[in-house]
C-alpha atoms as a PDB file:
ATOM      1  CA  UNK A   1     -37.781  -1.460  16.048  1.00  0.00           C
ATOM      2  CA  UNK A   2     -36.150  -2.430  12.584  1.00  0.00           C
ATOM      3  CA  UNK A   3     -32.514  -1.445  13.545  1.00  0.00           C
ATOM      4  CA  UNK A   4     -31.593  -0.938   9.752  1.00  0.00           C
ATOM      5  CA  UNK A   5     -34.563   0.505   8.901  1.00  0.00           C
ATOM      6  CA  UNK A   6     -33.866   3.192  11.683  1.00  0.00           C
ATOM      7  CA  UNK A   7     -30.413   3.705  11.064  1.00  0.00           C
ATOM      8  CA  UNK A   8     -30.929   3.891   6.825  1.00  0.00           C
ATOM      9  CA  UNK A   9     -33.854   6.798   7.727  1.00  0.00           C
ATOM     10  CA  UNK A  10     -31.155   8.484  10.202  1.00  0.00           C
ATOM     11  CA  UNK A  11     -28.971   8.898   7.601  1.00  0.00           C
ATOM     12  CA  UNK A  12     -31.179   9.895   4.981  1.00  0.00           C
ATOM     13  CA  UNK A  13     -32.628  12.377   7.615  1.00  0.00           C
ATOM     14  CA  UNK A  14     -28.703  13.536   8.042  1.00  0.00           C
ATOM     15  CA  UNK A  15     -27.670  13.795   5.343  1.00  0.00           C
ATOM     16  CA  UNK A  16     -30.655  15.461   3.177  1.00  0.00           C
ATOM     17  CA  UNK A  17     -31.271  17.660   5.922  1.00  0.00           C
ATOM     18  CA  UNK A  18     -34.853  17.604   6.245  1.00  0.00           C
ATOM     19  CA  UNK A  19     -37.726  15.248   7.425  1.00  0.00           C
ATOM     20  CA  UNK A  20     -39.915  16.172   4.587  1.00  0.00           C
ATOM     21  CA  UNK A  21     -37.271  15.426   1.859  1.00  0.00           C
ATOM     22  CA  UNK A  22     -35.746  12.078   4.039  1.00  0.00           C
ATOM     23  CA  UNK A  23     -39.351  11.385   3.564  1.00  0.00           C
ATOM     24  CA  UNK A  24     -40.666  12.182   0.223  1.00  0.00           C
ATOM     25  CA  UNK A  25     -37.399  10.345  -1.202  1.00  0.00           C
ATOM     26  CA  UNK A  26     -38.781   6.862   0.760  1.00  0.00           C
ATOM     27  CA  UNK A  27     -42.209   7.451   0.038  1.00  0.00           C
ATOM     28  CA  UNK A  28     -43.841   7.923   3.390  1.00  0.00           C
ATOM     29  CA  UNK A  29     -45.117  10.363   5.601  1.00  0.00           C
ATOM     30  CA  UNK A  30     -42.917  13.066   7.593  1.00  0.00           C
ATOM     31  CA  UNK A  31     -44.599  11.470  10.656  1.00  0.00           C
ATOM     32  CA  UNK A  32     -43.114   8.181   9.913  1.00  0.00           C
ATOM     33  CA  UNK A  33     -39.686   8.938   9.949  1.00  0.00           C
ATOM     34  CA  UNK A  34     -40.221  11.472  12.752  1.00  0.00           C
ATOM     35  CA  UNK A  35     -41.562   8.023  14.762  1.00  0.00           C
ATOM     36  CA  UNK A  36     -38.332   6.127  13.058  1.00  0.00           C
ATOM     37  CA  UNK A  37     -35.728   8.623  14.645  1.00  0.00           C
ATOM     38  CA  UNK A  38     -38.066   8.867  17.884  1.00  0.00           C
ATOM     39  CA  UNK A  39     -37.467   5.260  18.475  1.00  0.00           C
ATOM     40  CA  UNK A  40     -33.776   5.420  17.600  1.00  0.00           C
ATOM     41  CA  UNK A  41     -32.736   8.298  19.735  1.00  0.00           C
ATOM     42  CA  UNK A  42     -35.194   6.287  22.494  1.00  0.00           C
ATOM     43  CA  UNK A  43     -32.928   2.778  22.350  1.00  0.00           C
ATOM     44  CA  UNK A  44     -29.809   4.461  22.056  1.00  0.00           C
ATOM     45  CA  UNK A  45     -30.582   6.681  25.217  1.00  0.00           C
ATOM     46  CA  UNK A  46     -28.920  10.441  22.917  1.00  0.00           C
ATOM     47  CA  UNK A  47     -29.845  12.880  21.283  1.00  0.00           C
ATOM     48  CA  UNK A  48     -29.095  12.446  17.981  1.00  0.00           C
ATOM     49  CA  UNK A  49     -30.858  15.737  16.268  1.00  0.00           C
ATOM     50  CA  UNK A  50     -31.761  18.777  17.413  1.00  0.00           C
ATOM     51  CA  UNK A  51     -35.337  19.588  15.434  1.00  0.00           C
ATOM     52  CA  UNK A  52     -36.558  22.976  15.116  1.00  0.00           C
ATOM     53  CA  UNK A  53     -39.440  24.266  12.655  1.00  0.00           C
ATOM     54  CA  UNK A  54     -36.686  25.756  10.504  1.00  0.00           C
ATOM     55  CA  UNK A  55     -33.877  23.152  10.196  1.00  0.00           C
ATOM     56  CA  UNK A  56     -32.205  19.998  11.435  1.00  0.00           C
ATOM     57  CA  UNK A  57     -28.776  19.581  13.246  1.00  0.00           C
ATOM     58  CA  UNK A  58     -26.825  16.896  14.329  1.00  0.00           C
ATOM     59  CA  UNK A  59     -25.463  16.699  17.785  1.00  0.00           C
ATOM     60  CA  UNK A  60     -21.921  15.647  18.750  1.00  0.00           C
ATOM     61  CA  UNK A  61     -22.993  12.099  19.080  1.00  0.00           C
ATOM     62  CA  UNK A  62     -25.445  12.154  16.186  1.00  0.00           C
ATOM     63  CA  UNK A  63     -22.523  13.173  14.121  1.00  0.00           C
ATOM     64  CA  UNK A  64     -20.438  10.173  15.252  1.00  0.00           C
ATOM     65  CA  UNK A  65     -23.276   7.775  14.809  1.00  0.00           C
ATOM     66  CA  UNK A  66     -23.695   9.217  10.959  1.00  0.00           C
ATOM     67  CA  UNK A  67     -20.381   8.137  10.231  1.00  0.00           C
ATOM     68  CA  UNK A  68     -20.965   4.739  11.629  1.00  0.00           C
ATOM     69  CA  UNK A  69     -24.567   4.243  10.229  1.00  0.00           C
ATOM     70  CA  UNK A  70     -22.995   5.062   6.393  1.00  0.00           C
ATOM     71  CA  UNK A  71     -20.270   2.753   6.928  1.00  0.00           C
ATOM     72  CA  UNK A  72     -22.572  -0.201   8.156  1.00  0.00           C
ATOM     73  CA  UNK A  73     -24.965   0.559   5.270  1.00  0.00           C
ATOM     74  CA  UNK A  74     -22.232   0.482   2.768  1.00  0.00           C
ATOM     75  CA  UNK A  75     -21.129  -2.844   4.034  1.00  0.00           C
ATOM     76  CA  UNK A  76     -24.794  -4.360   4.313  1.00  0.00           C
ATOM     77  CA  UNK A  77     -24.977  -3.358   0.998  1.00  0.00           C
ATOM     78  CA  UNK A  78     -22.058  -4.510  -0.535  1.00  0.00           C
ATOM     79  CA  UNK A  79     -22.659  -8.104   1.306  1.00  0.00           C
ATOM     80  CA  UNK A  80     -26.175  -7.912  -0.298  1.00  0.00           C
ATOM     81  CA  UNK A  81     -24.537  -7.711  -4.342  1.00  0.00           C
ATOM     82  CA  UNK A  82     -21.912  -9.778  -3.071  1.00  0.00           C
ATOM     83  CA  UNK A  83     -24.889 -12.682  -2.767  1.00  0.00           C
ATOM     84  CA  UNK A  84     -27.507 -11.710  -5.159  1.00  0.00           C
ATOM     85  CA  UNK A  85     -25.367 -11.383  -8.216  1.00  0.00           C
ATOM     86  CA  UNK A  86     -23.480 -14.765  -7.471  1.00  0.00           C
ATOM     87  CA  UNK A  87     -19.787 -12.801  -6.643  1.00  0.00           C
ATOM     88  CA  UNK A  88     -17.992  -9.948  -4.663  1.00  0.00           C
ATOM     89  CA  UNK A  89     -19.520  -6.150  -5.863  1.00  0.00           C
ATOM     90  CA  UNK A  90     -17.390  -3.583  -5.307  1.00  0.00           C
ATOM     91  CA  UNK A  91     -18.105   0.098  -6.337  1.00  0.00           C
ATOM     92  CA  UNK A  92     -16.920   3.725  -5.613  1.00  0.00           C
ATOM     93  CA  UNK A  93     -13.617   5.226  -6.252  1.00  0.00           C
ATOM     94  CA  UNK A  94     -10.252   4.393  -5.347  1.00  0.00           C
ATOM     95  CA  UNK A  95      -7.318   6.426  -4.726  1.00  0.00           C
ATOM     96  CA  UNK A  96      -4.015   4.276  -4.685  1.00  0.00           C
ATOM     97  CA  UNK A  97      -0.542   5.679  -3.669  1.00  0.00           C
ATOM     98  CA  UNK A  98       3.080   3.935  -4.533  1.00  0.00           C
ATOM     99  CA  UNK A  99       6.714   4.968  -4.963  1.00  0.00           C
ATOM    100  CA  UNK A 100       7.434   5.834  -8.814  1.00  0.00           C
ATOM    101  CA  UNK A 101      10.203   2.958  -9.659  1.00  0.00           C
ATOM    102  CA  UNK A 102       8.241  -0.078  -8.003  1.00  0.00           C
ATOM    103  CA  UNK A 103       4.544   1.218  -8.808  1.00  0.00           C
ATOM    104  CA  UNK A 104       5.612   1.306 -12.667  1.00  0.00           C
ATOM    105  CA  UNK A 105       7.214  -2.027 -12.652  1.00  0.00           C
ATOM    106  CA  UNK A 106       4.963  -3.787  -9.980  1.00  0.00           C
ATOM    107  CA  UNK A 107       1.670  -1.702  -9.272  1.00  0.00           C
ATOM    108  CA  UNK A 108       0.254   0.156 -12.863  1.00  0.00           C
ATOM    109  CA  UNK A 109       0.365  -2.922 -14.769  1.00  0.00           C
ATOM    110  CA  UNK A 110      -2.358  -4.725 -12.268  1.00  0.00           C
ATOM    111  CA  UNK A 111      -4.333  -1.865 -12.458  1.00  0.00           C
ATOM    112  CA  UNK A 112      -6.378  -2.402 -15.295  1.00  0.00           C
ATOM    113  CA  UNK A 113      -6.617  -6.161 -14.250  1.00  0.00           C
ATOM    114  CA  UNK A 114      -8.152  -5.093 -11.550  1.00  0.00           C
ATOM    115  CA  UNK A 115     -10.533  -2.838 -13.217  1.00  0.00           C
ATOM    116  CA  UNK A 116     -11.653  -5.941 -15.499  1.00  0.00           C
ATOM    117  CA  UNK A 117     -12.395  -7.803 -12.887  1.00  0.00           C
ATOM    118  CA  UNK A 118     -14.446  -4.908 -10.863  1.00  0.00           C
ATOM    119  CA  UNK A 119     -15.675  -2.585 -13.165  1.00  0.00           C
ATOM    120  CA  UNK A 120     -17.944  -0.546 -10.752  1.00  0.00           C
ATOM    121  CA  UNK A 121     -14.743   0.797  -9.676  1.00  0.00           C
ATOM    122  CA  UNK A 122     -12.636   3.758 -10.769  1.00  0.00           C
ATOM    123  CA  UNK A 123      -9.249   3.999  -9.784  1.00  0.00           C
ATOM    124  CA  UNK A 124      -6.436   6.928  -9.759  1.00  0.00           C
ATOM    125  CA  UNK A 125      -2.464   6.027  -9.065  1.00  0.00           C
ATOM    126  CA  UNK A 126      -0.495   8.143  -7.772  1.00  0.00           C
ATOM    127  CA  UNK A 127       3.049   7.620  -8.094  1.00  0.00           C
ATOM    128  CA  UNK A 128       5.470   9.232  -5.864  1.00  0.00           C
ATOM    129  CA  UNK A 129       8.477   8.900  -3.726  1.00  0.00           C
ATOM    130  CA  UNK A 130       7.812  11.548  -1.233  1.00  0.00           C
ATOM    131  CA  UNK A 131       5.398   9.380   1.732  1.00  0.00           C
ATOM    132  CA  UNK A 132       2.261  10.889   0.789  1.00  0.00           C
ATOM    133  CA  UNK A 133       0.170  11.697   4.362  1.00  0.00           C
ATOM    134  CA  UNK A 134      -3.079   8.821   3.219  1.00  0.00           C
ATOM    135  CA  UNK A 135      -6.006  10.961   5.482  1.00  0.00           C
ATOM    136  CA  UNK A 136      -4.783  14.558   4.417  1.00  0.00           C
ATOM    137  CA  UNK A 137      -4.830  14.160   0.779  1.00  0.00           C
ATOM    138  CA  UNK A 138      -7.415  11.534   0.915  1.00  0.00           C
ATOM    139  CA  UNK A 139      -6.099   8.283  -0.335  1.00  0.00           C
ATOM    140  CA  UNK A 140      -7.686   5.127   0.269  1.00  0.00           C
ATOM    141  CA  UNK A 141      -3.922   3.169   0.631  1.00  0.00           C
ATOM    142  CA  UNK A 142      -0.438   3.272  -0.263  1.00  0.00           C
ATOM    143  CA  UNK A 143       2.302   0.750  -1.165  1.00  0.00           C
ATOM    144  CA  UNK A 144       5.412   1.169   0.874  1.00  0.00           C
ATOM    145  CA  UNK A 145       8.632  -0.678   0.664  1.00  0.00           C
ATOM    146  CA  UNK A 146      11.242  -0.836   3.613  1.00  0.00           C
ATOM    147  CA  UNK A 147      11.214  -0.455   7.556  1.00  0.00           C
ATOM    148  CA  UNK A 148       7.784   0.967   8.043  1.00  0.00           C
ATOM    149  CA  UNK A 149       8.469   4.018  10.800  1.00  0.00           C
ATOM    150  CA  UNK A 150       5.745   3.938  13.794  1.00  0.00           C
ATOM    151  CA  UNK A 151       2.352   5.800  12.773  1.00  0.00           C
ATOM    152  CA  UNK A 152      -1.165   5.825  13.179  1.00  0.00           C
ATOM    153  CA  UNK A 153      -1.533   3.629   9.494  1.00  0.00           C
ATOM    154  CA  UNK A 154      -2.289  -0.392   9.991  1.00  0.00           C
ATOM    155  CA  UNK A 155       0.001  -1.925   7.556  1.00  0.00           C
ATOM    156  CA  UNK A 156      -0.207  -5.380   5.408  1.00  0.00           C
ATOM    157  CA  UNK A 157       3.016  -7.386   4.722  1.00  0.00           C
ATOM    158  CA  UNK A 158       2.514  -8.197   1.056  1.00  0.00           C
ATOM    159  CA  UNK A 159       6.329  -9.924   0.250  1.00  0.00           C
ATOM    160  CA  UNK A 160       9.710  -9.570   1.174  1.00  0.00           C
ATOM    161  CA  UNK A 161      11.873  -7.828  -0.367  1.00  0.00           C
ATOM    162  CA  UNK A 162      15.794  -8.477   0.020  1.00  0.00           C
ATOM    163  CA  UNK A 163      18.985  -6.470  -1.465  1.00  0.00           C
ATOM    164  CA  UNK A 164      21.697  -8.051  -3.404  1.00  0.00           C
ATOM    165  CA  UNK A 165      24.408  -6.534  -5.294  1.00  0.00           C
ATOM    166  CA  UNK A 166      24.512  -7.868  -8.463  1.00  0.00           C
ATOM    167  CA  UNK A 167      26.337  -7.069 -12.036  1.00  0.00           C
ATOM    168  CA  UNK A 168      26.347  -7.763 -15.320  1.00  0.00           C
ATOM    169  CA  UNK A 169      28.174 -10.908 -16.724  1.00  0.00           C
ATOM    170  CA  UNK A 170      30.718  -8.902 -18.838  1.00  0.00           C
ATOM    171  CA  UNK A 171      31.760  -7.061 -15.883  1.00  0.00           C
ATOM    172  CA  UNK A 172      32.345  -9.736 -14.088  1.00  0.00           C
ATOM    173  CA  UNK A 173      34.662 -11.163 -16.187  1.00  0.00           C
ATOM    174  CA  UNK A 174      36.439  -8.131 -17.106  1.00  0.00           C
ATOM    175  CA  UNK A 175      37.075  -7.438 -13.512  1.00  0.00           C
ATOM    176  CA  UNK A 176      36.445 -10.411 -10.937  1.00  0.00           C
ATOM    177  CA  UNK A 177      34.072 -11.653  -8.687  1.00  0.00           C
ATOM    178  CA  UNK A 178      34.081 -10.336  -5.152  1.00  0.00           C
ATOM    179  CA  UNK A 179      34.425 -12.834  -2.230  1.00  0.00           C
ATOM    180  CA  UNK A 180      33.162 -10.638   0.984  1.00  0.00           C
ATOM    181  CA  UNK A 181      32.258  -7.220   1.159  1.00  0.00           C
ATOM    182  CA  UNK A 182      35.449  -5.739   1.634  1.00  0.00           C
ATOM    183  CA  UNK A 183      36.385  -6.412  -1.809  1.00  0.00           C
ATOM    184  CA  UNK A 184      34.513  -3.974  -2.889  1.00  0.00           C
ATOM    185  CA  UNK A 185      36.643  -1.697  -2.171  1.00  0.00           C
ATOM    186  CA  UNK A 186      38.537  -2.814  -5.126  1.00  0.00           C
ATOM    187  CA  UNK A 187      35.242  -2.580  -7.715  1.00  0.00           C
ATOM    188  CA  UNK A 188      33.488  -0.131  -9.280  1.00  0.00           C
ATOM    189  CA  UNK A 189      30.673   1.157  -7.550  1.00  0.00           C
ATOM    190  CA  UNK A 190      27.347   2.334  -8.573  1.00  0.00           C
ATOM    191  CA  UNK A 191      26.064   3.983  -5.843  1.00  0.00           C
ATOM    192  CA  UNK A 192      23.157   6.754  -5.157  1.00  0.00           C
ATOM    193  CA  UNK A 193      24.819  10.254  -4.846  1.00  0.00           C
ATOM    194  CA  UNK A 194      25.311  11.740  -1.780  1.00  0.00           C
ATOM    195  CA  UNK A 195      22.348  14.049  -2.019  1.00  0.00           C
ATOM    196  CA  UNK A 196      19.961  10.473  -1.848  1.00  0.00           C
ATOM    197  CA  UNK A 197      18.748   9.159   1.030  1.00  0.00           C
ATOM    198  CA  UNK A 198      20.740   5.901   1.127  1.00  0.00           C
ATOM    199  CA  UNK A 199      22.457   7.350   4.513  1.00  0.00           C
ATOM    200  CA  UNK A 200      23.888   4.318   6.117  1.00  0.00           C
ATOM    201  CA  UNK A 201      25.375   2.520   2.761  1.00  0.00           C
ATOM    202  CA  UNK A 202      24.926  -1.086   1.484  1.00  0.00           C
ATOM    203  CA  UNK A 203      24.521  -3.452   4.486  1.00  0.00           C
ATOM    204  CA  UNK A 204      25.622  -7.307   4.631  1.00  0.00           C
ATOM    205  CA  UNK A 205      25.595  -9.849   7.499  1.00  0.00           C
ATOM    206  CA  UNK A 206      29.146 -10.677   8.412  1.00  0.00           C
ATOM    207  CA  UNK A 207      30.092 -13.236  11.108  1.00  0.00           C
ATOM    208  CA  UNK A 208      30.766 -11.681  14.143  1.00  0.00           C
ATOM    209  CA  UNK A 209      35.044 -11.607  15.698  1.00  0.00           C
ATOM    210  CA  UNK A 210      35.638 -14.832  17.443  1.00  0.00           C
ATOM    211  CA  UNK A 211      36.365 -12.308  20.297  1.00  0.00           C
ATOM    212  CA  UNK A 212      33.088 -11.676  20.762  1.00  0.00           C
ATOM    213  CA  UNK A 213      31.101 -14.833  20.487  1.00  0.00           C
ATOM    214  CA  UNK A 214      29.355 -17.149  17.790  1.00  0.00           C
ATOM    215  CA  UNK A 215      26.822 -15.057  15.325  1.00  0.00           C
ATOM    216  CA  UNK A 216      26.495 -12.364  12.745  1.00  0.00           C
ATOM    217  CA  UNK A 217      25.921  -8.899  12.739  1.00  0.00           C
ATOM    218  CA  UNK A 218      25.175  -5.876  10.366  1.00  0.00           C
ATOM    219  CA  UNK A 219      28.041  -3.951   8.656  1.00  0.00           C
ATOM    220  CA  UNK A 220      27.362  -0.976   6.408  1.00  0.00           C
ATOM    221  CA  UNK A 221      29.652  -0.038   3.791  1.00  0.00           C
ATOM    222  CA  UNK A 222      29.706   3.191   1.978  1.00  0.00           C
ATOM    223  CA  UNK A 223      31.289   2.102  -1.461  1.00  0.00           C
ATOM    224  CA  UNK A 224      32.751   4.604  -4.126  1.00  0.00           C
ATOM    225  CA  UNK A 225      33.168   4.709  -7.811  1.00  0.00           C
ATOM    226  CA  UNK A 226      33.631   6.584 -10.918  1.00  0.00           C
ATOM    227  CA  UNK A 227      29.623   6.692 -11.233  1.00  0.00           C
ATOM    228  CA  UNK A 228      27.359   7.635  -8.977  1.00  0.00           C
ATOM    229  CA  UNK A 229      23.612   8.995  -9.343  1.00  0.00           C
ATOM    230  CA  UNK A 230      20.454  10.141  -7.132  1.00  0.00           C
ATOM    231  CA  UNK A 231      18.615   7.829  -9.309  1.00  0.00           C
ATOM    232  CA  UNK A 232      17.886   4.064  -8.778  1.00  0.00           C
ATOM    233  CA  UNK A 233      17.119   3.626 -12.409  1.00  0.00           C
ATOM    234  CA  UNK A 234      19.965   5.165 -13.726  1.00  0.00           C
ATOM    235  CA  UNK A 235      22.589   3.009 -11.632  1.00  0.00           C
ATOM    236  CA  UNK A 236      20.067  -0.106 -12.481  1.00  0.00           C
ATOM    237  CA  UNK A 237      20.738   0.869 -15.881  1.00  0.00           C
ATOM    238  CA  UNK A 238      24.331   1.416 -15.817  1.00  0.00           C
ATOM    239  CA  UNK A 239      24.550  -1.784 -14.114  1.00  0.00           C
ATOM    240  CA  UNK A 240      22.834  -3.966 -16.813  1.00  0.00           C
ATOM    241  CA  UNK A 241      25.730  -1.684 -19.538  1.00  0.00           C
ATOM    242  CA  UNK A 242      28.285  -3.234 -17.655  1.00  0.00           C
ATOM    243  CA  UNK A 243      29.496   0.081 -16.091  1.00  0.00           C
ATOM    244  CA  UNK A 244      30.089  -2.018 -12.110  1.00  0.00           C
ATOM    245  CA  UNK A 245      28.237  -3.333  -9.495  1.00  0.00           C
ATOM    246  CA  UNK A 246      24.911  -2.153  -8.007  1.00  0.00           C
ATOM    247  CA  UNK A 247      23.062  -2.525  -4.782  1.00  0.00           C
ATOM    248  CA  UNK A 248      19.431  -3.042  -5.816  1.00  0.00           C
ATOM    249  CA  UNK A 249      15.956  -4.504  -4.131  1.00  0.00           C
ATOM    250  CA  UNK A 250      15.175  -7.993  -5.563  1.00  0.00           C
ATOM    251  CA  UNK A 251      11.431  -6.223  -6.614  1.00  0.00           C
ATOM    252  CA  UNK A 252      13.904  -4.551  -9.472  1.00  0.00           C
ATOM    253  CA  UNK A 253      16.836  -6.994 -10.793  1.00  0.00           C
ATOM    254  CA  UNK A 254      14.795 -10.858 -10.218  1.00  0.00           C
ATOM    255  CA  UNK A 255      13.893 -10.949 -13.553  1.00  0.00           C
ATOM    256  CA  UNK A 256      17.167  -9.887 -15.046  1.00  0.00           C
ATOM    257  CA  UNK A 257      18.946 -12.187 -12.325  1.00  0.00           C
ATOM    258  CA  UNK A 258      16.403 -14.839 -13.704  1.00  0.00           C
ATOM    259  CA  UNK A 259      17.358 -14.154 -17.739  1.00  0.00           C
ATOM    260  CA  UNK A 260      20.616 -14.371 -17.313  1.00  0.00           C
ATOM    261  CA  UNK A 261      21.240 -10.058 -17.597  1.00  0.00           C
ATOM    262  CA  UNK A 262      22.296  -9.657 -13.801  1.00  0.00           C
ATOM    263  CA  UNK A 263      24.362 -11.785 -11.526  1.00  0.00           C
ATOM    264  CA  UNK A 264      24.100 -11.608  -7.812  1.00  0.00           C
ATOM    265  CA  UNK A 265      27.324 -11.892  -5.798  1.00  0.00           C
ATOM    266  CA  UNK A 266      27.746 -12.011  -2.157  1.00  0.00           C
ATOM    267  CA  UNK A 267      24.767 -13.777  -1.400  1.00  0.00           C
ATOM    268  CA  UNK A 268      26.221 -14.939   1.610  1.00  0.00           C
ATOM    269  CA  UNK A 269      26.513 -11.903   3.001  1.00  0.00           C
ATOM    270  CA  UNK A 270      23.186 -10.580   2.270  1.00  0.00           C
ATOM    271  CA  UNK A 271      21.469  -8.514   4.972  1.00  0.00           C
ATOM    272  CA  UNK A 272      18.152  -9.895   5.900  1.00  0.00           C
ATOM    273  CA  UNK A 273      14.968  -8.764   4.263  1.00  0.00           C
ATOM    274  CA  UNK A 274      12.843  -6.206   4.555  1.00  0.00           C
ATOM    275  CA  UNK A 275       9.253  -5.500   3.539  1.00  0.00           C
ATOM    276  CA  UNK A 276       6.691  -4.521   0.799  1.00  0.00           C
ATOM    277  CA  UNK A 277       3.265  -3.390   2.915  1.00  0.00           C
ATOM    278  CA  UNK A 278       0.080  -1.922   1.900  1.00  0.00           C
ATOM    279  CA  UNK A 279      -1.175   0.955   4.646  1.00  0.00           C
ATOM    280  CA  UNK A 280      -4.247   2.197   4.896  1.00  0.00           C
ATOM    281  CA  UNK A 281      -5.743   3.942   7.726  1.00  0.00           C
ATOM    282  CA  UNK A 282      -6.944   3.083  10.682  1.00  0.00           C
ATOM    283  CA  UNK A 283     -10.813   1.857   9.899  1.00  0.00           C
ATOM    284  CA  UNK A 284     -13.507   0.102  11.789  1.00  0.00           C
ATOM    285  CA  UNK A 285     -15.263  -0.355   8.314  1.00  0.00           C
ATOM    286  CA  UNK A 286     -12.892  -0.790   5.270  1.00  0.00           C
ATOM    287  CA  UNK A 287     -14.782  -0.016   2.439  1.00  0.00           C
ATOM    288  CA  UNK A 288     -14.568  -3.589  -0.201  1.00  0.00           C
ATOM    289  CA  UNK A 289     -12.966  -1.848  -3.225  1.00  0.00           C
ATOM    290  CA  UNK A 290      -9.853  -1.890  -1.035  1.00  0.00           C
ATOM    291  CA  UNK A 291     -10.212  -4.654   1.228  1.00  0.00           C
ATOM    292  CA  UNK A 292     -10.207  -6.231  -2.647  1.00  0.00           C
ATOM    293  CA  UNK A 293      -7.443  -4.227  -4.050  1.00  0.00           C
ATOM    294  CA  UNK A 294      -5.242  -5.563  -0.889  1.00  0.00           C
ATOM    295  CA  UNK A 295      -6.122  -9.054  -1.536  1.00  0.00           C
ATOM    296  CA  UNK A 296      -5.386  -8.403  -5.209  1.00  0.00           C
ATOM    297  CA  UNK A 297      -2.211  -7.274  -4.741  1.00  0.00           C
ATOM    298  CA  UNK A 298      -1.044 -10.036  -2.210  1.00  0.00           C
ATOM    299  CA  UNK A 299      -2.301 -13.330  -4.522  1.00  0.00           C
ATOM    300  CA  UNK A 300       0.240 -11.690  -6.678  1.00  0.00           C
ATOM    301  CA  UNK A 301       3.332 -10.668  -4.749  1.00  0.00           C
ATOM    302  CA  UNK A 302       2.912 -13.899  -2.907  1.00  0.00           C
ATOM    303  CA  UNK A 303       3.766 -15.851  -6.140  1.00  0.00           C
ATOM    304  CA  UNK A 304       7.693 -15.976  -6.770  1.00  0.00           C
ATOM    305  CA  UNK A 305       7.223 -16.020 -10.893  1.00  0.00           C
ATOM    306  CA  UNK A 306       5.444 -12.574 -10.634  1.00  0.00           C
ATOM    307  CA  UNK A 307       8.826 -10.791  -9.849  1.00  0.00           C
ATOM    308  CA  UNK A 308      10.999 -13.155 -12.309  1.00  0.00           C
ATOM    309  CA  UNK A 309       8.410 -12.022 -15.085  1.00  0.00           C
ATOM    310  CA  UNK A 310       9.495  -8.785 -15.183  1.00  0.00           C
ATOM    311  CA  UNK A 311       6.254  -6.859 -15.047  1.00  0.00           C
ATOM    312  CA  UNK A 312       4.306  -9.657 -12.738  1.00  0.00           C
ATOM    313  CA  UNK A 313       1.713 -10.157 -15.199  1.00  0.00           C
END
């Protein structure tokens, strides 16, 4: 039996509902592909139709093996352009989710890069800060940045991401640099409002009390200001005016830091990074269009001149 041969008839079967039109659309007789499915439901030891004179339905295993069988097709066939036309084919749609402040800085502007190179694909963004739920509303993957919480989503590490607080020169030396966090006390703030979801406050690494033994540990600190917002682009903003100092993801101030617009203090004290991850879920099969989108994403982010250029291009 010709395994793929079986399996691509099964599907067409499936999915068109009918012997006579799985036929007609391969050119052969009903009979064949009767024999075809024979054989298949014979070496895989199930049922995977039930055939009646009237109409064709799949049984609970037949609709599992569907699934698989379009999957394994998809890949055969993408493996097949991949060869034949001397590069990597990808094809189909793809539906990309990514918070709104980093996906307009870091994601959109690959986008059409991406298209150029793979124009069998269309894409849609989405950009959001709620966590969009990937299998419910259909997307193929998401960019997240932070402590990923425990799911059912397989996740990618595609950078690091680290927060400093940094200001702007002329408020620097209008006012001081601090020396250790507690100083801050003494600065004004920019912090996210109360109403954001910045709960625990700006952390730093501190050396731990003689008293209890050699090390650092985590210290949060809730600083206050004139100026406060529920918007990280607004305080980023207000930072780069000269208004205080700001408590912002490296993915947002590098390049500034890098021009000369931003200065980072208490580096010393900065808390250890976190992460920037694709998720996806969980597939046997990922389809190529985003097995290449992931790979896309992480030749760039890997590079530390795509966040000092501003938009990473």
């Amino acid at each position: 039996m010709d395994k793929l041969k079986a399996f691509a008839s099964f599907v067409s079967v499936a999915t068109k509902g009918s012997l006579t039109a799985a036929a007609k659309a391969e050119g052969v007789a009903p009979a064949i592909m009767g024999r075809r499915l024979d054989a298949l439901e014979e070496h895989l030891g199930v049922k995977l139709l039930v055939r009646t004179t009237r109409r064709l339905t799949l049984t609970h295993e037949g609709s599992a093996f569907l699934e698989d069988c379009q999957r394994l097709l998809t890949d055969v066939a993408n493996a097949e352009a991949s060869v034949s036309a001397g590069g990597v084919k990808a094809s189909g749609h793809l539906r990309i989710t990514a918070p709104a402040g980093f996906g307009r800085r870091h994601v959109a502007p690959l986008v059409p890069r991406f298209y150029d190179l793979h124009p069998e694909v269309t894409i849609s963004l989405n950009l959001s800060d709620r966590v969009v739920d990937l299998a419910a509303e259909g997307y193929d993957c998401a960019v997240r940045v932070g402590d990923l919480p425990d799911s059912s989503l397989v996740s990618v590490r595609l950078a690091d991401n680290r927060r400093l607080c940094v200001a702007a020169p002329r408020y620097l030396a209008a006012h001081g640099v601090p020396q250790h966090p507690a100083q801050l006390a003494q600065h004004r703030c920019l912090a996210l409002s109360s109403d954001a979801s910045q709960t625990r406050g700006w952390a730093f690494r501190v050396p731990r009390p003689q008293s209890e033994g050699v090390g650092s540990e985590l210290l949060y600190i809730k600083p206050s200001g004139p100026l406060d917002c529920s918007d990280g682009q607004v305080l980023h903003d207000w930072c780069l005016g000269g208004w205080g100092i700001a408590w912002r993801s490296t993915w947002e101030v590098e390049a500034e830091i890098a021009a000369g617009r931003l200065v980072a203090v208490l580096e010393d004290f900065a808390a250890p990074p976190n992460g920037i991850y694709m998720v996806f879920p969980q597939r046997k099969h990922m389809p190529l269009r985003v097995r290449l989108w992931i790979d896309y994403l992480k030749m760039h982010y890997e590079r530390p001149q795509f966040w000092r250029e501003g938009v990473g291009l």
